[in-house]
C-alpha atoms as a PDB file:
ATOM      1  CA  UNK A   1     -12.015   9.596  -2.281  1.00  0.00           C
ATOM      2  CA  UNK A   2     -11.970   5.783  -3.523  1.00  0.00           C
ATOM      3  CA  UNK A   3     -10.641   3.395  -1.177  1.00  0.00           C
ATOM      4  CA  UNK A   4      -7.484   1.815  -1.767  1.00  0.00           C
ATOM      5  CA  UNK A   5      -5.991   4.075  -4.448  1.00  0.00           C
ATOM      6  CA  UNK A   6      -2.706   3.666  -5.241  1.00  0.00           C
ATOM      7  CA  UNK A   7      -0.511   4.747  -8.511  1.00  0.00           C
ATOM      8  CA  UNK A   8       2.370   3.046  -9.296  1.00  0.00           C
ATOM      9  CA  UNK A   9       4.658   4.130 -11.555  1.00  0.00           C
ATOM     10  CA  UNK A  10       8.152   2.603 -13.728  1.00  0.00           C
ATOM     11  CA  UNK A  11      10.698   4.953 -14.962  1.00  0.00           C
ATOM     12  CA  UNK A  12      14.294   3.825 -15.861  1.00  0.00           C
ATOM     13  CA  UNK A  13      16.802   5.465 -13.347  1.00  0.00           C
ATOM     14  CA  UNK A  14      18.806   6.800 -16.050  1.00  0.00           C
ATOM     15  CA  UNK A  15      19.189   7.592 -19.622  1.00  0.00           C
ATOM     16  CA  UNK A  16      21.655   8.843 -22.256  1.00  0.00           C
ATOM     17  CA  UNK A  17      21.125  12.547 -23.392  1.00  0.00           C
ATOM     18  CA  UNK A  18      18.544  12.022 -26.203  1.00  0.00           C
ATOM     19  CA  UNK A  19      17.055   8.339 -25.269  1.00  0.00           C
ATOM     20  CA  UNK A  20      13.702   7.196 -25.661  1.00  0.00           C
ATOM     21  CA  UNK A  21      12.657   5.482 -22.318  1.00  0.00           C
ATOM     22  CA  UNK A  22       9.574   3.861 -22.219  1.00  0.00           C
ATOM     23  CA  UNK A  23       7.361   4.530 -19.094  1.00  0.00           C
ATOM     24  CA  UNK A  24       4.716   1.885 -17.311  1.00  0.00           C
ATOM     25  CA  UNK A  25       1.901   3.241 -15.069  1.00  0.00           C
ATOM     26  CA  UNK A  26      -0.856   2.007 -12.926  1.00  0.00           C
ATOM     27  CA  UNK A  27      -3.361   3.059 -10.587  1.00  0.00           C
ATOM     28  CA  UNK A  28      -5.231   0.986  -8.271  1.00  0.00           C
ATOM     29  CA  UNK A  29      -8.765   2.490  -8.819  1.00  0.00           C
ATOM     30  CA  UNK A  30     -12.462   0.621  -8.873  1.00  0.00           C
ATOM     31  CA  UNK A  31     -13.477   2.211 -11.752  1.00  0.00           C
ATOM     32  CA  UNK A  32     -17.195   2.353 -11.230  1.00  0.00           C
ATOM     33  CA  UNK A  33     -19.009   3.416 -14.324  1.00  0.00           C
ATOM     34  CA  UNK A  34     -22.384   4.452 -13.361  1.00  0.00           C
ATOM     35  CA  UNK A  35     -24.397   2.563 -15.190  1.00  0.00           C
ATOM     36  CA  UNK A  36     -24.280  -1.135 -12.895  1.00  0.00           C
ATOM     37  CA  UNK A  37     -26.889  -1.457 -10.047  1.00  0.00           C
ATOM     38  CA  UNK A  38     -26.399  -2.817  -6.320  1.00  0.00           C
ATOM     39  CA  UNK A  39     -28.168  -5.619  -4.842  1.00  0.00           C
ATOM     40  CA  UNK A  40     -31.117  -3.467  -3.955  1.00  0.00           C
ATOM     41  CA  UNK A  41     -31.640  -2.552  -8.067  1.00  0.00           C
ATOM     42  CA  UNK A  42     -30.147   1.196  -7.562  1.00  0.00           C
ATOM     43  CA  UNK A  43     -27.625   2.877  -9.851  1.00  0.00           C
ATOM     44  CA  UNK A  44     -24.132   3.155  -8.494  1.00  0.00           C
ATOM     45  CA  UNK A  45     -22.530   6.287  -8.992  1.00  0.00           C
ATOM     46  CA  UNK A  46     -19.933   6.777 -11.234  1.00  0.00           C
ATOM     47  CA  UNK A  47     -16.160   7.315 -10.180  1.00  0.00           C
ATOM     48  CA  UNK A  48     -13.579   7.000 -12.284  1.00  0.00           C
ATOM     49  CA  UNK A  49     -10.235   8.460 -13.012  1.00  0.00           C
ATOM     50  CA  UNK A  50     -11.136  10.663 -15.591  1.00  0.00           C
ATOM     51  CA  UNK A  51      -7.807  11.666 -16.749  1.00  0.00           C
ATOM     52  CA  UNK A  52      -4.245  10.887 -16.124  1.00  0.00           C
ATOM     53  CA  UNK A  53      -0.912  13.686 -17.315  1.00  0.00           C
ATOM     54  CA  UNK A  54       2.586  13.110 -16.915  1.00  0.00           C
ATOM     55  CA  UNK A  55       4.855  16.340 -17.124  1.00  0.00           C
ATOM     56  CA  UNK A  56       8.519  16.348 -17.754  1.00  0.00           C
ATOM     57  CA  UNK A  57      10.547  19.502 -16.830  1.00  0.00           C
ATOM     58  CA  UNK A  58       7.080  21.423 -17.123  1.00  0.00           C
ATOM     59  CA  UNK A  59       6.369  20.379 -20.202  1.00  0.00           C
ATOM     60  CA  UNK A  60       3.244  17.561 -20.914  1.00  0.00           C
ATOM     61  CA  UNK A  61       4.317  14.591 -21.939  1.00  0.00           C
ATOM     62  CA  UNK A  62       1.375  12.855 -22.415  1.00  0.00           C
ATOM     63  CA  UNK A  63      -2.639  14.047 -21.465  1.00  0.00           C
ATOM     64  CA  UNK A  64      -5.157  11.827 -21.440  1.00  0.00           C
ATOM     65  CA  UNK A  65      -8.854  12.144 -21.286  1.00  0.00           C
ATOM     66  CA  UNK A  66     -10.672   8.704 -19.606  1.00  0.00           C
ATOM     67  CA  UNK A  67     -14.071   7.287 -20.686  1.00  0.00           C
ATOM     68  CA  UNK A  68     -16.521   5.405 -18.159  1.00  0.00           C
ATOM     69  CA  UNK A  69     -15.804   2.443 -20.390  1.00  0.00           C
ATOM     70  CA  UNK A  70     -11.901   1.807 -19.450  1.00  0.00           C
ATOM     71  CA  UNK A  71     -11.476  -0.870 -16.874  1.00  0.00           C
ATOM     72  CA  UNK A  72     -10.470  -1.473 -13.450  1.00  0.00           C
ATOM     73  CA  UNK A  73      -7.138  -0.119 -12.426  1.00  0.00           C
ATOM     74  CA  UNK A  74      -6.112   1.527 -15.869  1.00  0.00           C
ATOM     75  CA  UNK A  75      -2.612   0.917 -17.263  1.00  0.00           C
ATOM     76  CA  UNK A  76      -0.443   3.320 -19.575  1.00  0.00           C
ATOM     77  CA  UNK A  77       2.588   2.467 -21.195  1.00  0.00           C
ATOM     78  CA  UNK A  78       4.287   5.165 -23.488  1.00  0.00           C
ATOM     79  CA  UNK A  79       7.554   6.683 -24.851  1.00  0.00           C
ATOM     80  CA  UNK A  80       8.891   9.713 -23.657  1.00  0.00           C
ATOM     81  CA  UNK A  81      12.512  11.276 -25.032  1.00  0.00           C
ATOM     82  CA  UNK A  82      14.651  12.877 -22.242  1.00  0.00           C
ATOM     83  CA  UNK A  83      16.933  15.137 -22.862  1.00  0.00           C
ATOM     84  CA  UNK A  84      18.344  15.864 -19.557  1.00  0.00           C
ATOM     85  CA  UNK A  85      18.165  14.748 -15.916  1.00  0.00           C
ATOM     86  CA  UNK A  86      14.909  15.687 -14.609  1.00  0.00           C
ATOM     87  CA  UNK A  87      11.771  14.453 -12.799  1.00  0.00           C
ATOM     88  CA  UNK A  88       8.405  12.468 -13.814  1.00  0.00           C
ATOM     89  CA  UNK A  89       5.472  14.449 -12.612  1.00  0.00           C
ATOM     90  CA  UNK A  90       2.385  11.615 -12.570  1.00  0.00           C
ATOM     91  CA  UNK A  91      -1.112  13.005 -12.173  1.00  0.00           C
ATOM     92  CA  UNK A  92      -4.208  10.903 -11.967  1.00  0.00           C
ATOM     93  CA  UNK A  93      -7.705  13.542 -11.509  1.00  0.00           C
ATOM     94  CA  UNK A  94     -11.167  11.292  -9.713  1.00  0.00           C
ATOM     95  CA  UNK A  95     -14.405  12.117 -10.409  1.00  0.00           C
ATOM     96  CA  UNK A  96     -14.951  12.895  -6.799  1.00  0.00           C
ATOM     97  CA  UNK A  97     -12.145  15.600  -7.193  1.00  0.00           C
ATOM     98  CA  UNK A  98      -9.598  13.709  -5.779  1.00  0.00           C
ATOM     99  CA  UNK A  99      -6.044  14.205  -7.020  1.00  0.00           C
ATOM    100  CA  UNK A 100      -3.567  11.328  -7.099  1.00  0.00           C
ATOM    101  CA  UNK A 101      -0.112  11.846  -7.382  1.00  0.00           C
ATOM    102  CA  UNK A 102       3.515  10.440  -8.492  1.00  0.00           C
ATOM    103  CA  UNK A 103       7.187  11.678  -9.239  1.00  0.00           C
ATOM    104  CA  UNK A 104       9.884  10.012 -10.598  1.00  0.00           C
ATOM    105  CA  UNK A 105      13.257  11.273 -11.128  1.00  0.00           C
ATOM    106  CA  UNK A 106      15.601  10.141 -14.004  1.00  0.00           C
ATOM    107  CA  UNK A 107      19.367  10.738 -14.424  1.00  0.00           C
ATOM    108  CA  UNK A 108      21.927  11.480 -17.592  1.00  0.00           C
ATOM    109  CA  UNK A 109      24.498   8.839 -17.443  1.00  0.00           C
END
């Protein structure tokens, strides 16, 4: 498990019945890529978030698969429509099978 992890996530508390909200994350995450060496001249291993979901009611919102070449503490910002009062389900997946998780709940009002 990478030191220091830590997802953050920005959901509006509430919505109107229909609303597109838009929805900021970040995670805290080295992002080593595998292909830099240390000091000594030997490869560091890779370990990196290698994909990131957000659910909604049990249904994906958004799944996305990560390449070595994204940087250090990877940001998403997207759209999501909500329909009713519900909860955010944020899931960040490591390379060293580590499983990072966030909820957020929004409410119809």
């Amino acid at each position: 498990m990478a030191e220091g992890v830590k997802p953050r996530v920005k959901v509006p508390s509430s919505a109107s019945a229909g609303e597109v909200v838009t929805i900021k994350t970040l995670i805290s995450h080295p992002m080593e890529s595998g292909q830099r060496k240390d000091d000594a001249g030997n490869l560091i291993p890779r370990e990196i978030i290698n994909r990131f979901t957000c659910e909604f009611g049990g249904q994906m919102v958004i799944d996305v698969a990560i390449d070595p070449a994204v940087s250090t503490n990877p940001y998403f910002e997207f759209d999501a429509r909500v329909d009713q009062a519900g909860e955010f389900k944020f899931t960040w997946y490591d390379d060293d099978g580590s499983v990072y998780e966030e909820s957020k709940a929004i409410k119809i009002g």
